[in-house]
Protein backbone atom coordinates (compact mmCIF):
# COMPACT_ATOMS: atom_id res chain seq x y z
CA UNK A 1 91.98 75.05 91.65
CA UNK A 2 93.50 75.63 88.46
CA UNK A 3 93.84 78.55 86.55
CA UNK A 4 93.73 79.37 82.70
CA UNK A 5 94.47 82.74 81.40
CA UNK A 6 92.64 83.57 77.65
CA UNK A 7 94.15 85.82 75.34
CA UNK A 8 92.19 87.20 73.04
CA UNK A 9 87.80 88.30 73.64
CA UNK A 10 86.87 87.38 70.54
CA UNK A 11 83.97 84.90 69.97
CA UNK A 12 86.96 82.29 70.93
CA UNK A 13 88.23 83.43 73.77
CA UNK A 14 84.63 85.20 75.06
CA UNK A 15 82.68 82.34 75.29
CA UNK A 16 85.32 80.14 76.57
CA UNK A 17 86.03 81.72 78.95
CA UNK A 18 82.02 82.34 80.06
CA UNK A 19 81.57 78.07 79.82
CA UNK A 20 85.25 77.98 82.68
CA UNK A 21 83.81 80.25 84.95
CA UNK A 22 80.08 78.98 84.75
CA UNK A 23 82.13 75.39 85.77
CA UNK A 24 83.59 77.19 88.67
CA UNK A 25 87.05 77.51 87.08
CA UNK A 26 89.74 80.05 87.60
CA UNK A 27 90.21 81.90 84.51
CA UNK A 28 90.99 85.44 83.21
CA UNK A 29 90.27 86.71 79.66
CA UNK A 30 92.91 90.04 78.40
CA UNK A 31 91.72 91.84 75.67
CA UNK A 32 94.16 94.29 74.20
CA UNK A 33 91.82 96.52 73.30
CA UNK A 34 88.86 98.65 75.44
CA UNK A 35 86.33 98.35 72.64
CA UNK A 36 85.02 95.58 70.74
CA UNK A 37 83.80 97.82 67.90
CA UNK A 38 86.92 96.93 65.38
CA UNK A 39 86.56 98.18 61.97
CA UNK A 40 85.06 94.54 60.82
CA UNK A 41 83.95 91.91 62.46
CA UNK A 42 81.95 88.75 61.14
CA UNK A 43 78.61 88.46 61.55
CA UNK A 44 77.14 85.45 60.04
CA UNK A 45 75.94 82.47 62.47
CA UNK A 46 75.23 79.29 60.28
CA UNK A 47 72.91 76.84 62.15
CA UNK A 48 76.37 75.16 63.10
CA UNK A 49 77.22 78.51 65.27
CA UNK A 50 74.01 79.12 66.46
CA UNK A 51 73.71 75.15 67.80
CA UNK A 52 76.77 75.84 69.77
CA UNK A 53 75.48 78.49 71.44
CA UNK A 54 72.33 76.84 72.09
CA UNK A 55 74.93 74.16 73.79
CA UNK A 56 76.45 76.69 75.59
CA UNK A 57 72.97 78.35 76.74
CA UNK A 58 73.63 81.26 75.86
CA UNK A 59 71.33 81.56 72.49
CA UNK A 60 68.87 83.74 74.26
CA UNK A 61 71.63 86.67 74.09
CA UNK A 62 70.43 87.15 70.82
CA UNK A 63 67.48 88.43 72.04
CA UNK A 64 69.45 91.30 73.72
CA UNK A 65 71.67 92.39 71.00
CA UNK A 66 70.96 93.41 66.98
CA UNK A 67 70.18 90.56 65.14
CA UNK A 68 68.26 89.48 61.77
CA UNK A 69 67.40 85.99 60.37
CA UNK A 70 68.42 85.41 56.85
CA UNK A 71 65.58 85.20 54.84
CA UNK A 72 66.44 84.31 51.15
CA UNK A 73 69.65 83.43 49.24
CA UNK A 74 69.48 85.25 45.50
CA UNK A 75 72.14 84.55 43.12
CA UNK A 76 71.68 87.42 40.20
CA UNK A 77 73.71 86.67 37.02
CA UNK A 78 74.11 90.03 34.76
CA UNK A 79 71.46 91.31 35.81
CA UNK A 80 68.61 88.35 35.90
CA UNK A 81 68.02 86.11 38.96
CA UNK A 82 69.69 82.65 38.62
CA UNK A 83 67.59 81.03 41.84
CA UNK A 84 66.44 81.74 45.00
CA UNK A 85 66.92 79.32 47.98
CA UNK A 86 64.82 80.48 51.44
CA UNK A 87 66.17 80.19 54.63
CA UNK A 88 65.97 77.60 56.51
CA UNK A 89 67.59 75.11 54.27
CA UNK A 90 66.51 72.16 56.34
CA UNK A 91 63.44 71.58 58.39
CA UNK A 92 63.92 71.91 62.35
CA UNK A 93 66.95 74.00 61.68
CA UNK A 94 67.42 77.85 62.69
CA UNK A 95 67.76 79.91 59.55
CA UNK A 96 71.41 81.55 58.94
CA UNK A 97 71.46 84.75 61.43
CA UNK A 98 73.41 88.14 60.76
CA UNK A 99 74.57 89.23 65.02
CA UNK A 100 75.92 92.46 65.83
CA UNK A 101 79.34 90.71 67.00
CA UNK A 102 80.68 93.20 69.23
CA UNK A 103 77.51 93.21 71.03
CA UNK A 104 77.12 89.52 71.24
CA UNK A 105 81.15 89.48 72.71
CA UNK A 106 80.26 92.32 75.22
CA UNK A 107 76.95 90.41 76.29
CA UNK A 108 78.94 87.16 77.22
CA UNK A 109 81.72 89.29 79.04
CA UNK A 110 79.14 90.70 80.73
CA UNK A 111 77.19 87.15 81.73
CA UNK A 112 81.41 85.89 82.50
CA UNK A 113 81.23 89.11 85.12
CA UNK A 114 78.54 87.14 87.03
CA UNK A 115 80.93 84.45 88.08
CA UNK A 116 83.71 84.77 91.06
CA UNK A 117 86.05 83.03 88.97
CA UNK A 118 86.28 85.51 86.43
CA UNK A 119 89.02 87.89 85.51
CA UNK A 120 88.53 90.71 83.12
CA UNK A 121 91.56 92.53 81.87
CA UNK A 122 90.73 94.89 79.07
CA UNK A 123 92.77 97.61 77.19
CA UNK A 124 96.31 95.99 78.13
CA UNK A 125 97.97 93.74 75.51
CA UNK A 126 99.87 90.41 76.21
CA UNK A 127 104.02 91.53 75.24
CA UNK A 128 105.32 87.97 75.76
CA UNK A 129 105.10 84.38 76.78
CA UNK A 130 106.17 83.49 80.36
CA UNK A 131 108.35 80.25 79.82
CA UNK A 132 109.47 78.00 83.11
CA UNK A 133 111.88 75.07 82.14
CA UNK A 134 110.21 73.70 78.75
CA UNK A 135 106.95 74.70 79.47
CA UNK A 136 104.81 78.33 78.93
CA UNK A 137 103.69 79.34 82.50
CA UNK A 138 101.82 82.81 81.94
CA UNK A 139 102.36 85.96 80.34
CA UNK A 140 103.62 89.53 80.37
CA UNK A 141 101.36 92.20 79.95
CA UNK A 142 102.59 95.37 77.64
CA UNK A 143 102.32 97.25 81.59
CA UNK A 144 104.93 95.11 83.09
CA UNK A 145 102.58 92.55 84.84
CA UNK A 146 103.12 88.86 85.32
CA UNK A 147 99.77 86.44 85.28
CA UNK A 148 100.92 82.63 86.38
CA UNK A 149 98.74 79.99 85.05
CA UNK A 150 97.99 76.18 84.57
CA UNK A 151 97.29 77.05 80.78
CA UNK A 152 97.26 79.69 78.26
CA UNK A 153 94.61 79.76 75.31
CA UNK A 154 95.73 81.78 72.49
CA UNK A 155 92.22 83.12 70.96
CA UNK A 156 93.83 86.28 69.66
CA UNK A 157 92.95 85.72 65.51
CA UNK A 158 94.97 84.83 62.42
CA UNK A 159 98.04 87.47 63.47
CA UNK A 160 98.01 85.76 66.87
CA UNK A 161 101.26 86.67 68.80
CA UNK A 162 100.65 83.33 71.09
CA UNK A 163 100.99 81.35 68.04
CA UNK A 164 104.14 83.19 66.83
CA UNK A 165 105.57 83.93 70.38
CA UNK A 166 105.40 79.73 70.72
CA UNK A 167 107.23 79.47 67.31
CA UNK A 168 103.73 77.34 65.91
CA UNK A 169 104.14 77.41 62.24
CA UNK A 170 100.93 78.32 59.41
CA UNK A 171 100.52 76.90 56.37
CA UNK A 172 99.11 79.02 54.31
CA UNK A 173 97.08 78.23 51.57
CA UNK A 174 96.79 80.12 48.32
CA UNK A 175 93.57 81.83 47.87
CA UNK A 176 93.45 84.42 44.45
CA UNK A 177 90.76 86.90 46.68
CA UNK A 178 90.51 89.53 48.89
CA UNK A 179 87.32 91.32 49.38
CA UNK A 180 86.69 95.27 49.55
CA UNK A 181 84.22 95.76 52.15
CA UNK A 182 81.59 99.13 51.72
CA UNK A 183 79.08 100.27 54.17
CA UNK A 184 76.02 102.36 53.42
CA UNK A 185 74.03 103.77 56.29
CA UNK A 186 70.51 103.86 54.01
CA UNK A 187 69.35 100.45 53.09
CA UNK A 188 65.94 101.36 52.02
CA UNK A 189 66.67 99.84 48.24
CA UNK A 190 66.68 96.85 50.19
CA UNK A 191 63.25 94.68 50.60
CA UNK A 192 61.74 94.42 54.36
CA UNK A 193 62.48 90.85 54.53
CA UNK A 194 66.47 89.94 54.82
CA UNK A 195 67.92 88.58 51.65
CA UNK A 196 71.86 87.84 50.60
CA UNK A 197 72.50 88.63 47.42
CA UNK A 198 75.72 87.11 45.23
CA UNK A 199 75.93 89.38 41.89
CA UNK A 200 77.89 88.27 38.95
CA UNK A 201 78.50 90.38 36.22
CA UNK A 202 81.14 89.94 33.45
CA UNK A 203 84.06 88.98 35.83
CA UNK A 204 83.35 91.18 38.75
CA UNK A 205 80.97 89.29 41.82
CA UNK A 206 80.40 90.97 45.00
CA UNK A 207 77.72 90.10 48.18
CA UNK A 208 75.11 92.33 49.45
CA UNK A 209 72.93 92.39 52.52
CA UNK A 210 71.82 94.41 55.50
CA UNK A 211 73.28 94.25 58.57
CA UNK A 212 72.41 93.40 61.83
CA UNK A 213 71.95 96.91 62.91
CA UNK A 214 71.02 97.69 59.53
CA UNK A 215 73.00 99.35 57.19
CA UNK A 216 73.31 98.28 53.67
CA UNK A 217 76.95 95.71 53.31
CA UNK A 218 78.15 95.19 50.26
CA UNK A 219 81.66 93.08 50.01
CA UNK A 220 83.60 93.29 46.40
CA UNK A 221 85.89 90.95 45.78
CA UNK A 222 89.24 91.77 43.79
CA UNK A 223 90.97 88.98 42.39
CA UNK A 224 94.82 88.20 41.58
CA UNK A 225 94.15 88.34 37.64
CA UNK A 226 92.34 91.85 38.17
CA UNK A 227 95.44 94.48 37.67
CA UNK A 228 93.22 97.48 38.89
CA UNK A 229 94.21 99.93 41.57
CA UNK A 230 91.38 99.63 43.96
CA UNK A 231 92.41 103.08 45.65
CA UNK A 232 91.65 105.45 42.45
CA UNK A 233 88.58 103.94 41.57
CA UNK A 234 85.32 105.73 41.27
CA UNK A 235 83.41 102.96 43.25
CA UNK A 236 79.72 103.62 43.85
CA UNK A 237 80.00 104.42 40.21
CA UNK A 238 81.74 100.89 38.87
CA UNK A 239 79.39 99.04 41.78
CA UNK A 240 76.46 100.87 40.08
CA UNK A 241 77.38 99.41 36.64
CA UNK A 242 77.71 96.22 38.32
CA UNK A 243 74.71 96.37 39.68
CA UNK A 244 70.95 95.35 39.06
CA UNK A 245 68.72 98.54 38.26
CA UNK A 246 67.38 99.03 41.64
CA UNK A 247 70.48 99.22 43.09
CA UNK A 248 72.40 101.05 40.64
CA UNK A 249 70.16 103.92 41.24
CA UNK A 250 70.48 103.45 44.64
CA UNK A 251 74.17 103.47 44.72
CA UNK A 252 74.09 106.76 42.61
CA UNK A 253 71.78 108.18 44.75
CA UNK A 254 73.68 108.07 47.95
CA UNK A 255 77.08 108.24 46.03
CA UNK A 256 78.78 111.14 48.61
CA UNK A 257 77.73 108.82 51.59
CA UNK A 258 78.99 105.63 50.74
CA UNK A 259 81.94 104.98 53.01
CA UNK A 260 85.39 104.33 51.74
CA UNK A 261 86.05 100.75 51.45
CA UNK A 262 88.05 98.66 54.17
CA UNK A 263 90.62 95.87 52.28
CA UNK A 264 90.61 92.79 53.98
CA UNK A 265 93.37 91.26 52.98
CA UNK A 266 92.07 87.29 52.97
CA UNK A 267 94.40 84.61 54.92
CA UNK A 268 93.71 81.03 55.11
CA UNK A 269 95.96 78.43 56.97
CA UNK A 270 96.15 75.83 59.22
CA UNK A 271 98.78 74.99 62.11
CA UNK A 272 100.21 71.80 62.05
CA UNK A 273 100.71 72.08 65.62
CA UNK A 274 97.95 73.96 67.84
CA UNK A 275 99.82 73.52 70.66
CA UNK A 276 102.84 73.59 73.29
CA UNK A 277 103.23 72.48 76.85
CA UNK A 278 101.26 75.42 78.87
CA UNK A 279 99.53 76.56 75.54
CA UNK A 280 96.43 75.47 73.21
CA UNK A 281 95.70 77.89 70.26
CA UNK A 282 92.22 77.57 68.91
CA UNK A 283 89.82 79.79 66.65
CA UNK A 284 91.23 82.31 64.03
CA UNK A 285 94.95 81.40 66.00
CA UNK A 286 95.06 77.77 64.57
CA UNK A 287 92.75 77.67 61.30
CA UNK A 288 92.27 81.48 59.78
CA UNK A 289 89.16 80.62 56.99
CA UNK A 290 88.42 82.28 54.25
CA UNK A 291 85.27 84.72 54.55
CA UNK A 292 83.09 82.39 52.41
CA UNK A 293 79.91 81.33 54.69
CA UNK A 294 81.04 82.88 57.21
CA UNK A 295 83.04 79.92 58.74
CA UNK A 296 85.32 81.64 61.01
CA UNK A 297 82.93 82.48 63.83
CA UNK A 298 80.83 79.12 63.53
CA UNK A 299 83.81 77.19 63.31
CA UNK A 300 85.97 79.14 66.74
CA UNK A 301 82.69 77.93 68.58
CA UNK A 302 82.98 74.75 67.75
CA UNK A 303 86.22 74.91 68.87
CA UNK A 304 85.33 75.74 72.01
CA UNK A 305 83.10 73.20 72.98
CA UNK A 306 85.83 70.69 71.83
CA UNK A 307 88.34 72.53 74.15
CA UNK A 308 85.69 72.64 77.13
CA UNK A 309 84.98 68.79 76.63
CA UNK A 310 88.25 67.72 77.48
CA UNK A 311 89.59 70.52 79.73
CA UNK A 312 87.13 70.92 82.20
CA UNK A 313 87.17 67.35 83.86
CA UNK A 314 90.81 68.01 84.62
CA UNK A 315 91.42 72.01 85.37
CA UNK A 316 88.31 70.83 87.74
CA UNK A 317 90.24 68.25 88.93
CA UNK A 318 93.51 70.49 89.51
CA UNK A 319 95.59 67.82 87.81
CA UNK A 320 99.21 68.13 86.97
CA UNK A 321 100.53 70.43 84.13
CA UNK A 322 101.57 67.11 82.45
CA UNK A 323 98.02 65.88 82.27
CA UNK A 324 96.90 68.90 80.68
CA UNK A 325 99.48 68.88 78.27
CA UNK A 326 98.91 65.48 76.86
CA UNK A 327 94.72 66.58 76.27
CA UNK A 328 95.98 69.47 74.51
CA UNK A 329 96.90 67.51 70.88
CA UNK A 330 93.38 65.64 71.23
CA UNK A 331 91.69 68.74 71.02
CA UNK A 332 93.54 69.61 67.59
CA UNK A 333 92.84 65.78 66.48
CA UNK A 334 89.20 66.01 67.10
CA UNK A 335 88.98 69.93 65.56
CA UNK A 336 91.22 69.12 62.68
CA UNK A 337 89.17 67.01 60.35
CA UNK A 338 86.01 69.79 60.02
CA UNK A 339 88.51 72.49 59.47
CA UNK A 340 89.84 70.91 56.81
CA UNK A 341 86.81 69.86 54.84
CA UNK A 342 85.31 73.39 55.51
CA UNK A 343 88.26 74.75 53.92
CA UNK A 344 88.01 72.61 51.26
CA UNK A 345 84.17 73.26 50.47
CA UNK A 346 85.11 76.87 50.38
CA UNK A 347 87.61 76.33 47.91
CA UNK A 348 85.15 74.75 46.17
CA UNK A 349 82.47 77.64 46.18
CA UNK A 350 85.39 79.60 44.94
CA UNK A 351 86.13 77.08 42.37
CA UNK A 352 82.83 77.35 40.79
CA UNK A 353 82.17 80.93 40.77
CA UNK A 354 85.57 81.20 39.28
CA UNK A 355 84.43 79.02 36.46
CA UNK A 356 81.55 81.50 35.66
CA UNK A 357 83.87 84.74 36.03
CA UNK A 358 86.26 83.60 33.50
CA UNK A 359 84.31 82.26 30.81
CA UNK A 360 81.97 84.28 28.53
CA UNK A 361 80.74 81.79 26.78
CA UNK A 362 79.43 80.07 30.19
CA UNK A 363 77.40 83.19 31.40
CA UNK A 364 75.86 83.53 28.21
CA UNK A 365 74.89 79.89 28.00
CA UNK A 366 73.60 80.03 31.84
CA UNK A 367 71.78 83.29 30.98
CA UNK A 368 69.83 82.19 27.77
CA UNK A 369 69.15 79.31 29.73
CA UNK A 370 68.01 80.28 33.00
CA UNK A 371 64.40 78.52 33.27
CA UNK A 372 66.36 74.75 32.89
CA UNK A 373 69.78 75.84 34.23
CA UNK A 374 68.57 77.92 36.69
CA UNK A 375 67.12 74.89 38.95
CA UNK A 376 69.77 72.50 38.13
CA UNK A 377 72.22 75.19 39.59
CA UNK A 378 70.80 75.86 42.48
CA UNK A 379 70.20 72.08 43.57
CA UNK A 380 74.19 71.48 42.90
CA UNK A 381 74.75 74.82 45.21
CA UNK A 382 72.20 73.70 47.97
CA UNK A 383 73.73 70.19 47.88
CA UNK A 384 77.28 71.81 48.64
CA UNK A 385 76.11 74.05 51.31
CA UNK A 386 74.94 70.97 53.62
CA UNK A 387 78.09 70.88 55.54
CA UNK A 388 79.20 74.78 55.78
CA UNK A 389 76.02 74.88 57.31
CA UNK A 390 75.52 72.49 59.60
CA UNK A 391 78.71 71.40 60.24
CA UNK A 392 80.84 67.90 59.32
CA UNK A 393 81.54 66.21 62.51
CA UNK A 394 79.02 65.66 65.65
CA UNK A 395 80.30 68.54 68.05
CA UNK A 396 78.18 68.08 71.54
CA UNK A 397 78.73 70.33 74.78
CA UNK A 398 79.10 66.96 77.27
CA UNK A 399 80.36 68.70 80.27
């Protein structure tokens, strides 16, 4: 039987890993770290994300771990509401759902545990590639151990050592944000029902919305053009000013208990080349997105049931190293042309809330207009969220 060893327990490498074993394949999933409660971790599932799971059957983990359904989009412009758009977009479609992702990734290990096949190995980092001839035949763990295996999958995210340790090359693209990310334990400013709020005002925009397990998550975005140091800022003051009424007194309310920001710094890149002979990056590894719609989780999912299509007729199979080396750049060619137009509608979202942040004379016309432009604006954004939602190719588990 063959084996595959996963780096990497993100939602990549996690629910690969569960589909292997559940197909009675050898595999064994190292996770550098013993917790999966990292400082941030995405947690938006788009209908795209939350059909792959439903492929994978594993959608009724939701049930088990925090979770809230998206209720409303609101898009506030200085202050007034520009539109509202309710979830679901689309009839006979799950509305967008915020997950508690380290719960979610420690419910599938835990469903993975069920199987024989499975390997866990958590708290021990991968040190280097284990290289045979001219192909990659395991790896070294930081503790001296050796794992052998038919094929490595580098899921370990956008600073993935696999990638680098197999000299695969990113492209990076240029992208003029980063986001500031602020957590507030209280969320009671917020209404019962679950909404997402984008706020614009002047040339500052920043997202709101409670979390999965609740607490109040506000993302500010700081821009190339913006020559402010973010670390001597009085924030829950310059968010307040930002900010609609009812938050702004919230905000100055619980001004001591705001926590200090986390800078993420944002990365987005594809590999021209996903893979070696003995190795197949996917996820984060091959294709870091940007954080807009929350494509990075919905897309490594997809990934995975690409990956699972064509790998698990032949690790079944035990075929030749060879055999699974020529699948690997299929996998890439059938992956490659969503990631790109995702990347490109994102650039696109950014495009057009850059045109409102940098021109006065815009807001002001949108603002004194907002009963006529107000529709018109939010049919043009619904149009363009078709495909980050639902995905642009036909991605079906078939094995």
């Amino acid at each position: 039987m063959s084996k595959v060893i996963i780096v990497g327990a993100g939602p990549t490498g996690a629910s690969l890993a569960l589909l292997l074993a559940q197909r009675g394949i050898n595999v064994t999933l190292v996770e550098a770290t013993t917790s999966f409660r990292r400082v941030f971790r995405g947690e938006g599932l788009m209908p795209s994300g939350l059909a792959a799971l439903a492929q994978m059957g594993v959608l009724d983990l939701l049930e088990t771990v925090p979770h809230q359904a998206l209720t409303t989009w609101e898009y506030i412009l200085e202050g007034r509401r520009m539109f509202q758009a309710p979830e679901p977009f689309q009839a006979h479609t799950l509305p967008c759902t915020l997950v508690s992702q380290p719960a979610l990734l420690e419910a599938l290990v835990q469903q993975a545990q069920h199987y024989p096949q499975f390997a866990w190995i958590s708290g021990t980092a991968v040190k280097a590639l284990q290289r045979q001839e001219n192909r990659i035949t395991g790896v070294q763990l930081a503790n001296g151990q050796t794992l052998e295996a038919d094929l490595i999958i580098g899921a370990d995210g956008r600073n993935s050592l696999m990638r680098q340790q197999a000299n695969l090359e990113m492209e990076t693209q240029s992208h003029s944000i980063d986001l500031l990310w602020f957590k507030l334990a209280d969320s009671s400013c917020l209404p019962p029902e679950n909404v997402f709020y984008a706020i614009v005002h002047g040339r500052q925009t920043m997202g709101l919305f409670r979390s999965a397990e609740g607490s109040l998550q506000l993302a500010w975005a700081l821009y190339d053009d913006d020559p402010t140091d973010w670390k001597t800022i009085d924030w829950p003051e310059k968010i307040a000013v930002a900010s609609p009424n009812w938050l702004a007194q919230h905000l100055r309310k619980h001004a001591q208990d705001l926590e200090r920001p986390l800078l993420l710094s944002v990365v987005v890149g594809r590999c021209p080349q996903w893979s070696v002979p003995g190795l197949l990056i996917l996820g984060d590894a091959a294709h870091p997105m940007s954080p807009i719609r929350a494509q990075g989780i919905n897309m490594a999912l997809r990934d995975v049931i690409v990956a699972a299509n064509h790998l698990v007729p032949l690790l079944q199979c035990s075929v030749a190293p060879k055999e699974l080396d020529r699948v690997l750049p299929h996998i890439q060619a059938e992956r490659e042309p969503e990631i790109i137009r995702a990347q490109t509608l994102q650039d696109e979202e950014l495009a057009q809330g850059d045109r409102l942040r940098h021109s006065p004379l815009l807001r002001t016309l949108v603002k004194s207009t907002l009963p006529f432009s107000g529709p018109v604006i939010r049919a043009s954004w619904l149009r363009r969220q078709r495909q980050l939602r639902q995905g642009v190719t036909d991605v079906r588990l078939q094995v």
